[in-house]
Protein backbone atom coordinates (compact mmCIF):
# COMPACT_ATOMS: atom_id res chain seq x y z
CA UNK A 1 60.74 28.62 61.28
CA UNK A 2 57.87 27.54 59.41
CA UNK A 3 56.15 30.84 59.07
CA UNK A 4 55.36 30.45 55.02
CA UNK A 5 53.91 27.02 55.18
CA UNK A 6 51.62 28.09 58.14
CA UNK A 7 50.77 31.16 55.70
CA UNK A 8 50.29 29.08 52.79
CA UNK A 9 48.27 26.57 54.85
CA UNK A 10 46.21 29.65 56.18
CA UNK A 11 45.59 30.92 52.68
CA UNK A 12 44.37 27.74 51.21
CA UNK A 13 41.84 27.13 54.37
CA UNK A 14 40.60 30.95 53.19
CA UNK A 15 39.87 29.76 49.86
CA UNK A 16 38.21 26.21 51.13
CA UNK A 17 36.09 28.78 52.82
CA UNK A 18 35.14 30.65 50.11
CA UNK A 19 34.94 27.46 47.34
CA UNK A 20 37.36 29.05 45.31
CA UNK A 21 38.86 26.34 43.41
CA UNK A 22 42.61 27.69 42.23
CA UNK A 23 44.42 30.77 42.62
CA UNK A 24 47.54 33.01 41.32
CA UNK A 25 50.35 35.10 42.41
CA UNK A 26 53.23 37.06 41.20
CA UNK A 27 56.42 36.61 41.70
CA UNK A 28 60.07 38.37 41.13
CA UNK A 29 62.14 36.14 38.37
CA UNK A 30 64.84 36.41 41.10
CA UNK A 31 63.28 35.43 43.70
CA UNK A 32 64.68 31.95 42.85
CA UNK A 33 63.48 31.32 46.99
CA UNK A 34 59.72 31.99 46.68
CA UNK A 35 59.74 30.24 43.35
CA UNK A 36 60.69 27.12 44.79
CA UNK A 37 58.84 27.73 47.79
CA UNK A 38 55.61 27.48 45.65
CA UNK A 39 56.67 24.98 43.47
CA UNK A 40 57.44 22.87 46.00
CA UNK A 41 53.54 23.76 47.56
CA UNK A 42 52.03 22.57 44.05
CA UNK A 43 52.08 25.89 42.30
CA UNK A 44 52.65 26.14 38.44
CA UNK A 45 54.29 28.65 36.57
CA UNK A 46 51.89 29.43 33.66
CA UNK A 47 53.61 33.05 32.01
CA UNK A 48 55.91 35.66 31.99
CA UNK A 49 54.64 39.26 32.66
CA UNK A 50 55.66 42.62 32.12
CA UNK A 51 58.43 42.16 30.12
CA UNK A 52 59.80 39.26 31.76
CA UNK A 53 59.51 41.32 35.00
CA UNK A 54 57.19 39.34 36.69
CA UNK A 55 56.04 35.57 36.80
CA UNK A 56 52.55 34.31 37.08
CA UNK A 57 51.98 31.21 39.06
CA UNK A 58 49.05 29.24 40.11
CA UNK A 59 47.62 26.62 42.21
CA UNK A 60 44.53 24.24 43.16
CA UNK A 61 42.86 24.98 46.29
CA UNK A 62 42.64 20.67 47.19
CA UNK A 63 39.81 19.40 48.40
């Protein structure tokens, strides 16, 4: 359907908007879908949270 890229695209225009120049999120370790959702949109993981409950990731905004 299309619906997360056309989020994802919608959230990096919001941050073009506002010159913010990266940005984070945090995801479920077993949420092996959203994980390679954002991988696959140029996020990073960069640490383990809460115990290994949680994963950081980040991104670039490009411009």
């Amino acid at each position: 359907m299309g619906i997360g890229s056309k989020l994802h695209d919608y959230a990096l225009n919001f941050f073009k908007a506002n010159n913010l120049k990266e940005y984070h999120l945090r995801v479920s370790p077993s949420n092996q879908n959203a994980i390679g959702f954002y991988v696959k949109n140029g996020m990073k993981k960069t640490k383990s949270e809460m115990v290994g409950k949680v994963i950081r990731m980040s991104g670039e905004v490009p411009y």
